[in-house]
Protein backbone atom coordinates (compact mmCIF):
# COMPACT_ATOMS: atom_id res chain seq x y z
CA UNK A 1 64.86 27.70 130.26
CA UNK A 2 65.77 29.16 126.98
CA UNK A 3 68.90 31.66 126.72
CA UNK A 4 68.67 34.75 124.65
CA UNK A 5 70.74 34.56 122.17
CA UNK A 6 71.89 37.59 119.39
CA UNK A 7 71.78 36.60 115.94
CA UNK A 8 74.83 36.78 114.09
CA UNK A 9 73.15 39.71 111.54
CA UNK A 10 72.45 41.56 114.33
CA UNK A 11 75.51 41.30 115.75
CA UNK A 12 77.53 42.19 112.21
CA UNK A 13 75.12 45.07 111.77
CA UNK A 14 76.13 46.67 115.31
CA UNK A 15 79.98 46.20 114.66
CA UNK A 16 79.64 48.34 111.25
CA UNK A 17 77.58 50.47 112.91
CA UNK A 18 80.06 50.97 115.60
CA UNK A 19 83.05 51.06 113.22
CA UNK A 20 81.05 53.84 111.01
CA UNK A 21 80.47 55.79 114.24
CA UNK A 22 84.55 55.72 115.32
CA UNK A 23 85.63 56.71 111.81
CA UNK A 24 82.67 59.90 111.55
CA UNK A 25 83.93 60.70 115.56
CA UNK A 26 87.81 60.70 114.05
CA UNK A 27 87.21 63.03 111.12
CA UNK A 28 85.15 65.33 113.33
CA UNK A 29 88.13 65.21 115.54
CA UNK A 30 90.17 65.99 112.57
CA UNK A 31 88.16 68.71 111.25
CA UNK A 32 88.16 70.70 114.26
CA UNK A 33 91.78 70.43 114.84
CA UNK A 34 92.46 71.84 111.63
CA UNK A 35 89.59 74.63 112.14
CA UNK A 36 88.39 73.97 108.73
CA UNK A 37 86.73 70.89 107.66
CA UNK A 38 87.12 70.23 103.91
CA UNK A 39 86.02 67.70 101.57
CA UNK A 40 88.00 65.48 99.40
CA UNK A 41 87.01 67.80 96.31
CA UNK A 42 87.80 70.79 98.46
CA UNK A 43 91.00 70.05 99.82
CA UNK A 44 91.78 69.29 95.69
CA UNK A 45 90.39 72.65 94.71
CA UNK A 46 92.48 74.54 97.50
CA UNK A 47 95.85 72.72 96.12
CA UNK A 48 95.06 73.75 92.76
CA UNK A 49 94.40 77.76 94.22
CA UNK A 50 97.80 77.47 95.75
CA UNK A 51 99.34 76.31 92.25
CA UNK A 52 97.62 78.99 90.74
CA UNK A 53 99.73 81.39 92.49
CA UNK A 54 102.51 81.62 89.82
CA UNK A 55 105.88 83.19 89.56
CA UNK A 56 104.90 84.58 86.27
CA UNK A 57 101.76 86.14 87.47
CA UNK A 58 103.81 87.50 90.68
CA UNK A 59 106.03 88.87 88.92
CA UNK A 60 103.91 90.13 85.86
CA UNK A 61 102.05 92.62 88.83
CA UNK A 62 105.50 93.66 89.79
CA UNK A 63 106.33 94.69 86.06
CA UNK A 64 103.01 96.69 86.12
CA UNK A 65 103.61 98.75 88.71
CA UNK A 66 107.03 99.59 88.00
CA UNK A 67 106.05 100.10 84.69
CA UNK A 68 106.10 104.18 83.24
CA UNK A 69 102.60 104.04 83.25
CA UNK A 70 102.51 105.12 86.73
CA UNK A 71 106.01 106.98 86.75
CA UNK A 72 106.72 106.01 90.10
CA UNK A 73 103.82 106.02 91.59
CA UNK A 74 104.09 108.97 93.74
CA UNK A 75 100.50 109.90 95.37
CA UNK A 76 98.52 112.36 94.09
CA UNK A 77 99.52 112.33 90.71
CA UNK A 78 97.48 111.14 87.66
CA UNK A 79 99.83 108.09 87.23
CA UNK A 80 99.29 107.16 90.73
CA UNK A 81 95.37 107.38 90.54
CA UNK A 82 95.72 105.27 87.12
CA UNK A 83 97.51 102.65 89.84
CA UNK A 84 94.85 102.80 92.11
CA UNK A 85 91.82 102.48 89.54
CA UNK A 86 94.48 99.18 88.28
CA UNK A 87 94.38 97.69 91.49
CA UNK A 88 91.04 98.53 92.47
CA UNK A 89 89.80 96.79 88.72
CA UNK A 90 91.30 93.24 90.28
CA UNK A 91 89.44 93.38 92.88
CA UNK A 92 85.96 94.27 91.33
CA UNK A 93 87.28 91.39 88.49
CA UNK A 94 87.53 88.75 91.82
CA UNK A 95 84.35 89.59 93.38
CA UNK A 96 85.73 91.59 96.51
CA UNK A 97 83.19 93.92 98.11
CA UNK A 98 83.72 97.58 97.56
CA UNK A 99 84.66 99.19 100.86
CA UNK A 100 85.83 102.73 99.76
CA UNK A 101 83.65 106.11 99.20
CA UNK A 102 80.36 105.77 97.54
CA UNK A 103 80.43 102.25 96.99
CA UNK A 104 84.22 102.27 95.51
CA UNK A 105 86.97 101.01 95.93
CA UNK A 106 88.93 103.51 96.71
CA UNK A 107 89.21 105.80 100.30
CA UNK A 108 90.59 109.39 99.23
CA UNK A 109 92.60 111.92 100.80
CA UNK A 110 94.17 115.16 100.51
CA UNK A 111 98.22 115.06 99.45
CA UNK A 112 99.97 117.61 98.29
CA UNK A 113 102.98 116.53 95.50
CA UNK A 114 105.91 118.48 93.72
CA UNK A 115 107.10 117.21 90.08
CA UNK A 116 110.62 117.03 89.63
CA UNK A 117 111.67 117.53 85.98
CA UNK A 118 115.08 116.58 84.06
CA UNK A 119 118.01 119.33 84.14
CA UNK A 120 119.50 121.34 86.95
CA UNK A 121 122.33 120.65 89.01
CA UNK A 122 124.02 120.55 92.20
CA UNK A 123 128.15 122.06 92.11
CA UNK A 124 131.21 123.38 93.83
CA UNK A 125 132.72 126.17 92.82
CA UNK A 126 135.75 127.11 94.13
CA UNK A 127 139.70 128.40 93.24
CA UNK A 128 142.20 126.74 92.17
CA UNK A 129 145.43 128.86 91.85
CA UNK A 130 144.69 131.43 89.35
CA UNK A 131 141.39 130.15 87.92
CA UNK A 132 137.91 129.70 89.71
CA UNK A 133 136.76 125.82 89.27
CA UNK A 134 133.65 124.36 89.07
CA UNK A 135 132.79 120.25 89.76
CA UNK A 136 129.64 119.15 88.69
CA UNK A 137 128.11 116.32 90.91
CA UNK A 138 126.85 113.36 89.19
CA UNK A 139 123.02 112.71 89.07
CA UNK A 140 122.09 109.70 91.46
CA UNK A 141 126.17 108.64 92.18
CA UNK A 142 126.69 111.61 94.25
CA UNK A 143 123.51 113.42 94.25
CA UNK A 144 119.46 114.04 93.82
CA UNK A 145 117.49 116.99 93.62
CA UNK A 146 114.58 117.21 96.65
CA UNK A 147 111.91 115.75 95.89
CA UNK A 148 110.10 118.61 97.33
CA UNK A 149 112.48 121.22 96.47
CA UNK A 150 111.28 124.98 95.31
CA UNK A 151 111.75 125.45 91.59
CA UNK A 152 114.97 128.11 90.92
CA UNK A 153 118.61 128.38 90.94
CA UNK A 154 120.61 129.43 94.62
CA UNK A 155 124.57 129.75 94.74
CA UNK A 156 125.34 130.31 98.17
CA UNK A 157 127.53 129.71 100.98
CA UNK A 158 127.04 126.12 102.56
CA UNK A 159 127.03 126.26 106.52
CA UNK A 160 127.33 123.08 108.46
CA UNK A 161 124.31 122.83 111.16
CA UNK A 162 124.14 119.41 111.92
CA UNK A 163 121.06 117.68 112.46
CA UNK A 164 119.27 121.08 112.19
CA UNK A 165 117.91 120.87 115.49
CA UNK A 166 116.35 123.99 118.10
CA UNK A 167 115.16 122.44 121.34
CA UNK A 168 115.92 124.83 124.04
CA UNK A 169 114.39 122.19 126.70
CA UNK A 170 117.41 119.80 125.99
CA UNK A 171 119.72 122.92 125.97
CA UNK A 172 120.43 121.93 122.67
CA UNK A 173 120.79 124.10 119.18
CA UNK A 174 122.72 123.55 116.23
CA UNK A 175 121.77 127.21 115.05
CA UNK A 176 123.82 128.90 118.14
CA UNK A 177 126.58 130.30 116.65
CA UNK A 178 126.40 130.05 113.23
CA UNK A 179 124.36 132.73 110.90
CA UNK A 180 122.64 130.98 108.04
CA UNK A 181 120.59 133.70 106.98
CA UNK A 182 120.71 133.37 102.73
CA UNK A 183 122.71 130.20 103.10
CA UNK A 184 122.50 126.74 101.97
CA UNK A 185 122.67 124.71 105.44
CA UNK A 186 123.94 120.71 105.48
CA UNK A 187 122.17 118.64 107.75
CA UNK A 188 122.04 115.14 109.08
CA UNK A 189 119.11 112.78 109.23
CA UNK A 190 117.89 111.15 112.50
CA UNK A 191 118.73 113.09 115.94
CA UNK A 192 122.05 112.69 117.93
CA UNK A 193 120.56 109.65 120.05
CA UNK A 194 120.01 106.33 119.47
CA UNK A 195 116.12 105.20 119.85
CA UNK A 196 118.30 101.35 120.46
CA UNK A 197 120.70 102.27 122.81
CA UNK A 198 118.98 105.15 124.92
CA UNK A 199 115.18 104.54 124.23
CA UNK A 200 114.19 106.30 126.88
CA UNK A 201 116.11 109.35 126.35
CA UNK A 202 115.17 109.18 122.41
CA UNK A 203 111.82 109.70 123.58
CA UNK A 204 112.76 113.43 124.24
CA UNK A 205 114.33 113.88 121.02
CA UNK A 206 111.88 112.15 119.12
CA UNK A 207 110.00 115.07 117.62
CA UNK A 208 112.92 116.81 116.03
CA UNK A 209 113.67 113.15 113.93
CA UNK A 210 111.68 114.35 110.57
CA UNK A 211 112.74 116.27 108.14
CA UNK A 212 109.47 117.93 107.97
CA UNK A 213 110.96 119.82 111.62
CA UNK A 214 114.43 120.37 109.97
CA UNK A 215 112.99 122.56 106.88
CA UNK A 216 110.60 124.17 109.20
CA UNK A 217 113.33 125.18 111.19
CA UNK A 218 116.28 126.19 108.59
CA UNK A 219 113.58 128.41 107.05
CA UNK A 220 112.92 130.25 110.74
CA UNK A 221 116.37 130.94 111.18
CA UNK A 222 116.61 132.25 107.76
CA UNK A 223 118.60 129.75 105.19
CA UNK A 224 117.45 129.51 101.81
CA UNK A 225 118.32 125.80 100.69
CA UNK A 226 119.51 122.77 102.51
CA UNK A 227 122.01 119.44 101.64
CA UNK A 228 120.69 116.62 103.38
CA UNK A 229 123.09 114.23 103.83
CA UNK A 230 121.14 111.02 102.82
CA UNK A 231 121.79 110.14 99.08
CA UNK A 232 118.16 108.77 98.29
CA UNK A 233 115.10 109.94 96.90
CA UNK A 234 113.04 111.37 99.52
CA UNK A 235 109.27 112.87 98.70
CA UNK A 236 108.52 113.16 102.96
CA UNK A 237 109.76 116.61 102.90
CA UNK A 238 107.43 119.40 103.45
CA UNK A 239 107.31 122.18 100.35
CA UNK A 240 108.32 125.56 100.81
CA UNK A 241 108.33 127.91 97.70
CA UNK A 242 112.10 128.52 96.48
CA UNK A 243 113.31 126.90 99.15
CA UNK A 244 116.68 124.57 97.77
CA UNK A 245 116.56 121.05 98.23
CA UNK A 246 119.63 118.19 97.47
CA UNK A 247 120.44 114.75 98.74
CA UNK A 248 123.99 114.11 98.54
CA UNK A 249 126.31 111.32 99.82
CA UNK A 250 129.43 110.98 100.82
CA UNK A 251 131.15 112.85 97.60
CA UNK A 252 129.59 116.18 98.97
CA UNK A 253 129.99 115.68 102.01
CA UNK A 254 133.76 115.36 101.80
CA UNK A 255 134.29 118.37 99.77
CA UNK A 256 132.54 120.35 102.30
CA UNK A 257 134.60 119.06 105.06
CA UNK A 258 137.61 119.00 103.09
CA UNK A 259 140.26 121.95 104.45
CA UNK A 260 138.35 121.84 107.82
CA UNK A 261 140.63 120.57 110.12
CA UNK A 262 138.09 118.43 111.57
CA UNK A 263 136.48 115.21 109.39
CA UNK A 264 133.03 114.16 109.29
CA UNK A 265 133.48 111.06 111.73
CA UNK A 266 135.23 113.02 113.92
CA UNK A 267 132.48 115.72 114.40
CA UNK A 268 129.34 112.81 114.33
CA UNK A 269 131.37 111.44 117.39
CA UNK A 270 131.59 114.56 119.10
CA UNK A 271 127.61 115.58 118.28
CA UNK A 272 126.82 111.85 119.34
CA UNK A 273 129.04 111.54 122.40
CA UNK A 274 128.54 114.94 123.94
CA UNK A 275 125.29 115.80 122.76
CA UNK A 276 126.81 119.59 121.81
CA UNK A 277 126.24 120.85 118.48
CA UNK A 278 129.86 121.51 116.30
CA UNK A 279 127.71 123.65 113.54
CA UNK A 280 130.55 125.80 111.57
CA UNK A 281 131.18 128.54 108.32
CA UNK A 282 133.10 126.47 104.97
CA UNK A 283 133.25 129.95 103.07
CA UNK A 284 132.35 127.35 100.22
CA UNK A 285 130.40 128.50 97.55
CA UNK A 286 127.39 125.59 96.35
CA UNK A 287 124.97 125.58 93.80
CA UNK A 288 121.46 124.24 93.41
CA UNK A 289 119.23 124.38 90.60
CA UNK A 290 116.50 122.23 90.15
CA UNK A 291 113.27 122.30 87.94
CA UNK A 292 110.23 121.60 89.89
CA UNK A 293 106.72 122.07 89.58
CA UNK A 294 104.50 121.78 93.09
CA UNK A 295 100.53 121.00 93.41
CA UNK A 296 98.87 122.12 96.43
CA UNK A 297 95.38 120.08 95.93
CA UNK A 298 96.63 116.62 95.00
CA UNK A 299 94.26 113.94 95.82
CA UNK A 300 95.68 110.48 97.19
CA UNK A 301 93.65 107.09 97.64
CA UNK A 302 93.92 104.00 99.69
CA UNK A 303 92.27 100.94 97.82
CA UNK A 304 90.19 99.05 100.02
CA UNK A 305 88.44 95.30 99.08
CA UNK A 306 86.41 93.16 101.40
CA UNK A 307 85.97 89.19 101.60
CA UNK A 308 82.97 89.47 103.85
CA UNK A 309 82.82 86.84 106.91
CA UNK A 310 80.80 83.94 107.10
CA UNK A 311 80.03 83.54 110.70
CA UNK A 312 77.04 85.75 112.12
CA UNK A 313 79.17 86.90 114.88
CA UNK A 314 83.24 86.45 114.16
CA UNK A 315 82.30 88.28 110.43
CA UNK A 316 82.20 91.68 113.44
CA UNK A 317 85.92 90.99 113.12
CA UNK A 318 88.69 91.64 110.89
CA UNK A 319 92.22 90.90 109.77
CA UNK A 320 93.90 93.82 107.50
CA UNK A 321 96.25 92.55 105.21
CA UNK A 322 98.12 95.91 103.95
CA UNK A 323 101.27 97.01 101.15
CA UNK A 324 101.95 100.76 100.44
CA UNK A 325 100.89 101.27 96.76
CA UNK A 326 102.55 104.11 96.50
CA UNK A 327 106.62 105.15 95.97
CA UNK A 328 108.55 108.18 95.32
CA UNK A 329 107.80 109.22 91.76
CA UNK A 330 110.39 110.39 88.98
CA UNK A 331 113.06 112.55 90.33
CA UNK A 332 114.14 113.56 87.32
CA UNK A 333 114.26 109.68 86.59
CA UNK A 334 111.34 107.24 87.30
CA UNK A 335 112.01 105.27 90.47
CA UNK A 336 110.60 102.27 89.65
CA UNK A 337 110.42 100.77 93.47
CA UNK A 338 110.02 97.49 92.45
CA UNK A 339 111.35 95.73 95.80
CA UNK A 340 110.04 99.10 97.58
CA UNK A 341 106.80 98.20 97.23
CA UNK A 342 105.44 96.43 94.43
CA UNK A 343 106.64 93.32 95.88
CA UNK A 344 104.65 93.72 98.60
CA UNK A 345 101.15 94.95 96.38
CA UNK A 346 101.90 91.97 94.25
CA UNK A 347 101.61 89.32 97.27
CA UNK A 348 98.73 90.94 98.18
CA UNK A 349 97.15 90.34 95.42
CA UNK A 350 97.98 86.78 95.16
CA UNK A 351 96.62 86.35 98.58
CA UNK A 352 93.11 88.38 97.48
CA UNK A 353 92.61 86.81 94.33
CA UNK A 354 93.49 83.24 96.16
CA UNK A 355 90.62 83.67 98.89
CA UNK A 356 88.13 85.15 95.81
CA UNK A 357 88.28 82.18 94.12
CA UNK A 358 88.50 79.48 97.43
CA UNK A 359 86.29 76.81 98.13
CA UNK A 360 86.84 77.79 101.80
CA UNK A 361 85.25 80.85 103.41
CA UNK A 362 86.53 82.45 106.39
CA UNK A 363 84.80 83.33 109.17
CA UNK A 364 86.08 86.54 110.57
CA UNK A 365 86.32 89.13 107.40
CA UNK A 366 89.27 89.89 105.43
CA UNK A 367 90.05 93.39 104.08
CA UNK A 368 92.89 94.00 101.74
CA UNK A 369 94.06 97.62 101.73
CA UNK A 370 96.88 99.30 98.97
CA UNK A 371 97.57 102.49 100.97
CA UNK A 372 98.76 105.59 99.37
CA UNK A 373 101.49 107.96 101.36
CA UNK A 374 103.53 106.01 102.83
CA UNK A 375 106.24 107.90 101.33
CA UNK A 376 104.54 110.94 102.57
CA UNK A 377 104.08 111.31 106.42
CA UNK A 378 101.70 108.07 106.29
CA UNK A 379 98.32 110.10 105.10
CA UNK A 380 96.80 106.45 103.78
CA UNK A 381 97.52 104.75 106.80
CA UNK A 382 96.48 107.52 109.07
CA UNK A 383 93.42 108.26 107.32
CA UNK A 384 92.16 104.77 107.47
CA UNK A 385 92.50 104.92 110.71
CA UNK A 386 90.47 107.78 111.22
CA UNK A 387 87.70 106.42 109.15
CA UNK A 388 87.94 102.59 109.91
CA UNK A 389 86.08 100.24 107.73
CA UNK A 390 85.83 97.98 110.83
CA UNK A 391 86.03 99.20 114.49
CA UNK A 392 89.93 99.54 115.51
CA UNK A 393 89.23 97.42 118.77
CA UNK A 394 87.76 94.34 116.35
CA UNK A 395 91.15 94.28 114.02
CA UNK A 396 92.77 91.09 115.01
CA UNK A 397 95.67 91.81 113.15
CA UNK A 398 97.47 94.39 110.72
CA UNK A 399 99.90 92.01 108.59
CA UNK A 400 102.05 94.28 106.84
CA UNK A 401 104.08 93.52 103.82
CA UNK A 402 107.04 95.95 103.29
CA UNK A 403 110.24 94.86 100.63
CA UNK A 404 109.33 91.47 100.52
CA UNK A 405 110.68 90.44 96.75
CA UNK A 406 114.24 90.33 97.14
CA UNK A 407 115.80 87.41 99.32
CA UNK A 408 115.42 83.50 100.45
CA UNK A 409 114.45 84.92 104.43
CA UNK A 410 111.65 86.46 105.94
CA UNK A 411 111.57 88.36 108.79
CA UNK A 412 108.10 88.73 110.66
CA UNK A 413 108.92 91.94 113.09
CA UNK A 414 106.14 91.66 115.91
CA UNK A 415 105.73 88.29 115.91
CA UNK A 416 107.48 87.85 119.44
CA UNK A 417 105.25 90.61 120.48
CA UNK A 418 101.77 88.44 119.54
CA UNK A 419 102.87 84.95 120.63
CA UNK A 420 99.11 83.58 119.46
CA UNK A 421 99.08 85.00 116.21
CA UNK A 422 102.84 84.12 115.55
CA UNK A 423 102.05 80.35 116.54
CA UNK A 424 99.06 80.52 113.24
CA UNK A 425 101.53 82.07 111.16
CA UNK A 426 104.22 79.75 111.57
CA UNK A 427 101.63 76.79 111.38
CA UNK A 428 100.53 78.05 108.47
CA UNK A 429 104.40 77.99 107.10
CA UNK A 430 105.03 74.45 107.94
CA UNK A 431 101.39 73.46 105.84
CA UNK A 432 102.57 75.52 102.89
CA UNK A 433 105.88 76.15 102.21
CA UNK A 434 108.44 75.38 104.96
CA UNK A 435 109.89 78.85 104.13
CA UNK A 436 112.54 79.93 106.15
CA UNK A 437 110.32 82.54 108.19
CA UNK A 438 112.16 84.13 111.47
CA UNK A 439 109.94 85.73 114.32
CA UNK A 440 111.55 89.05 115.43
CA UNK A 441 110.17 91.54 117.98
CA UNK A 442 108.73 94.80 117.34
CA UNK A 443 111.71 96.96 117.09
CA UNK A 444 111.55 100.62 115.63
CA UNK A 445 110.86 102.94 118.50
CA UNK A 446 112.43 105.53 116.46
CA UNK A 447 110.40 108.00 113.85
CA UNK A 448 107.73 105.80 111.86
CA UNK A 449 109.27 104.14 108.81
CA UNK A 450 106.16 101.94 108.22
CA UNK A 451 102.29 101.70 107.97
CA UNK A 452 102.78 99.05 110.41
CA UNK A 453 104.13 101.91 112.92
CA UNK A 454 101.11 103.80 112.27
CA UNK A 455 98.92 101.06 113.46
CA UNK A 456 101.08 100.00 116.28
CA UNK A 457 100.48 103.60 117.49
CA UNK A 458 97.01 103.33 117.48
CA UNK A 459 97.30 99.89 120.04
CA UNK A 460 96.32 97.17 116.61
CA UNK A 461 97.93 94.57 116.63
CA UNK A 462 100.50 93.83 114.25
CA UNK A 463 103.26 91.83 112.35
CA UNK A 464 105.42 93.32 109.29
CA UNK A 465 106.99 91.27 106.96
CA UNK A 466 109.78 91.64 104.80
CA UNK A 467 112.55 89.66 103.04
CA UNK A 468 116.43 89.36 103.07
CA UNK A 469 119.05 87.85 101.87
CA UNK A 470 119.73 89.62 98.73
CA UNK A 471 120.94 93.35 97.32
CA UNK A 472 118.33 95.83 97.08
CA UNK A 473 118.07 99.60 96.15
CA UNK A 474 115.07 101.26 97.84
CA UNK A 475 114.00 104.74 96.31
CA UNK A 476 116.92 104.29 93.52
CA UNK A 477 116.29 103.64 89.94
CA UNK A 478 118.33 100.67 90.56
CA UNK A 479 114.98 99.13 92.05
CA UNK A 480 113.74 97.39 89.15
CA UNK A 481 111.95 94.18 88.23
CA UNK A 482 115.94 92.51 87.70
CA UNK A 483 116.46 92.48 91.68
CA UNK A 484 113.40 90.37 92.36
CA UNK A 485 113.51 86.93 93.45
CA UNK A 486 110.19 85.72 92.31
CA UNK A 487 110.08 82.29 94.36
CA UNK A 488 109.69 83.59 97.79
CA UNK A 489 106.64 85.82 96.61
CA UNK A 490 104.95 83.07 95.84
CA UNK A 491 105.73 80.91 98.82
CA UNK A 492 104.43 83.70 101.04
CA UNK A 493 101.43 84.40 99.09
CA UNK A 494 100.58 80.89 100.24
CA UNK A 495 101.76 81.15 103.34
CA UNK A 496 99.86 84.05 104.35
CA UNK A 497 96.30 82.58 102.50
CA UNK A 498 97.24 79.81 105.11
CA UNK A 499 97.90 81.76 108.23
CA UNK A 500 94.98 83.68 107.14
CA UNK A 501 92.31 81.34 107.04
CA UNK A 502 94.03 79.89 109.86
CA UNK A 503 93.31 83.24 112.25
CA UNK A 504 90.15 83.81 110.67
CA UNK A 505 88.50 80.35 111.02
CA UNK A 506 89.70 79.47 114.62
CA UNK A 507 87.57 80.08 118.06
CA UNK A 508 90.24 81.52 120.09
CA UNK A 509 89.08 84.93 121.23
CA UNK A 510 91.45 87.57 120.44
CA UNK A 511 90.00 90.18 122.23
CA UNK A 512 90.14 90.77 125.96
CA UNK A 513 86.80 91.13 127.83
């Protein structure tokens, strides 16, 4: 009886066969642990992306933007329109889908904005011996006109109201007392509770935090000009005709205290501690004049572009990679903002032009947004969010970049909050650039101080990212192109193109059912 026997061919043939099998099996395996499957000429091409995203180019965006071309890029005016049409142009250039008005790029919105022009003054007059004195305050070292400030010349008494506040429900006024009818009142910024230490009870004080509130309610109880005692440029201040506007620092506020009997600490402590107003007469004699011009129908834009999904049914979905466009103008001097935000415009645009030009798709879509306003109650923010370009519940994430050109750290506040979405991002860190990148939680219950708060508000997921680890002068004209620290731009451009792709090409289901 004969034994069947397999011939050696045979035999050979099934081992390769076999060993071809294992190896396609492994770099299946491969390919789906990575999410994205890429060829040897892909993964070559994607390197090569990366590289593309220079220091020079980085930082040659940043040197546009702070440039006087757009003169601070305060929303609504012309300059800041020419911004918008600039960044909207690099998007059309890298083959982004238009997902503004009218097939544009651009989302618009009403914004109101006050020009502040070169001249005026902010002084003390007072008597010494014999003679009546006047000092001067220096321009930017001790002082800066309001951004929003009426247009006109007021000498009057100053009257110290501290944070400006009326709320009869938390038997609370700094007005009681005091008659600031034709005066110039000085006010703090913030409310006389900490949103850290007493969150709960900051709740209830909340609403009285913005300085929209506090010139609503000095021009109720009569005053004609306020010193708020916060010495940077700040355009979030509502308009109201020849009504005086300063930000001083601590020079001012000195002077005013000065003869007193009571210091500025001191009193803060009391306010703070005791949660009773110490508002009192200085009999001091102030001066503002500034020369302003206001425009009721200015038009602001957000700029929106789209790298459409590829998947029939994740494309539904979206990730929202945002920077404020916008800053605080010239007041009288352009503020360039080059930290505050170009920094953060200019990694976006890394990141867009990056995933224009990638061999690799994503799945979910991608929209990049420049949002206009920030520096003005939030209108871009808050209007996209009225008029989504996706659905709000299919945003998977709002990554936010805020100040992110001047350090060697990042910070990712919210990233404790969204344990998932952190784990991508730091992934995505370790694949790219091993950047020192810390996870922090969510932490500004007070007043919104970002678009990121905006979104938060609205129940989107989010995490804001910004750098340390080196000076910087927000809403100064000390904010220029010198400050910025080019490298770590570029190592989070790539970093977020990672984490990006990452989020947008995995399974996991973000949403609750």
């Amino acid at each position: 009886m004969k034994k069947n026997r397999l011939k050696p061919k045979f035999l050979y043939g099934f081992l390769l066969l076999s060993i071809f099998f294992l190896l396609f099996l492994s770099s299946c395996a491969v390919a789906v642990k990575e999410g994205v499957r890429l060829s040897e000429e892909e993964k070559i091409q994607k390197a090569e992306l990366l590289d593309s995203i220079s220091e020079e180019k980085l930082l040659g965006y940043v040197k546009k933007l702070t440039s006087k071309d757009y003169a601070g890029r305060l929303t609504g005016t012309p300059e800041y329109k020419a911004c918008a049409r600039w960044m909207a142009s690099h998007f059309e250039q890298w083959g982004l889908k238009s997902a503004g008005e009218d097939g544009t790029y651009l989302q618009s919105f009403s914004n109101p904005y006050t020009i502040v022009f070169v001249g005026g003054e902010l002084s003390y007059t007072y008597q010494s011996r014999s003679a009546r004195k006047k000092r001067k305050y220096a321009y930017e070292k001790e002082y800066y006109p309001g951004s929003n400030s009426g247009n006109g010349k007021l000498t009057a008494e100053v009257v110290y109201a501290g944070f400006g506040i009326t709320a009869p429900e938390l038997n609370y006024d700094d007005y009681t007392g005091v008659n600031v009818k034709g005066k110039i009142v000085v006010i703090e910024p913030e409310v006389p509770v900490s949103p850290d230490k007493s969150p709960e009870l900051y709740k209830e004080w909340k609403p009285y935090s913005s300085y929209q509130y506090k010139v609503k309610m000095a021009v109720a109880h009569g005053a004609k000009g306020m010193l708020i005692n916060d010495l940077t440029v700040n355009a979030d201040i509502d308009y109201v005709q020849n009504f005086m506007v300063a930000q001083v620092g601590e020079a001012v506020i000195k002077d005013i205290f000065t003869g007193m009997g009571k210091t500025h600490e001191e009193v803060m402590e009391k306010i703070k501690s005791t949660h009773t107003p110490q508002s009192f007469r200085t009999r001091k004699l102030f001066t503002i004049e500034n020369f302003t011009e206001h425009h009721s129908k200015g038009t602001g834009y957000n700029v929106l572009g789209l790298i459409e999904g590829t998947d029939p049914l994740l494309k539904e979905e979206v990730i929202i990679l945002g920077a404020n466009l916008d800053h605080v103008g010239f007041c009288y001097e352009v503020m360039p903002g080059a930290n505050d935000n170009a920094s953060g415009v200019a990694v976006l645009l890394g990141v867009a032009e990056a995933f224009a030009r990638s061999p690799v798709k994503p799945k979910r879509s991608v929209l990049m947004i420049g949002f206009g306003s920030k520096e003005q109650s939030f209108k871009g923010s808050q209007t996209y969010l009225e008029n989504p370009v996706f659905p709000k519940k299919k945003t998977v994430v709002f990554l936010n970049l805020s100040m992110v050109g001047c350090g060697d750290t990042l910070h990712a506040q919210g990233a404790e909050n969204y344990p998932e979405l952190w784990k991508l991002l730091s992934r995505a860190n370790d694949k790219s650039s091993q950047q020192t990148l810390e996870p922090k939680p969510y932490a500004n219950p007070g007043r919104p101080k970002l678009d990121a708060d905006i979104f938060i508000s609205e129940g989107i997921p989010n995490i804001s990212i910004s750098a340390y680890g080196a000076p910087t002068y927000p809403r100064t004209t000390k904010d220029t192109v010198k400050t910025i620290t080019p490298q770590i731009m570029v190592k989070l451009s790539k970093i977020l193109y990672q984490a990006i792709l990452e989020i947008a090409n995995t399974q996991q289901d973000f949403f609750e059912k």
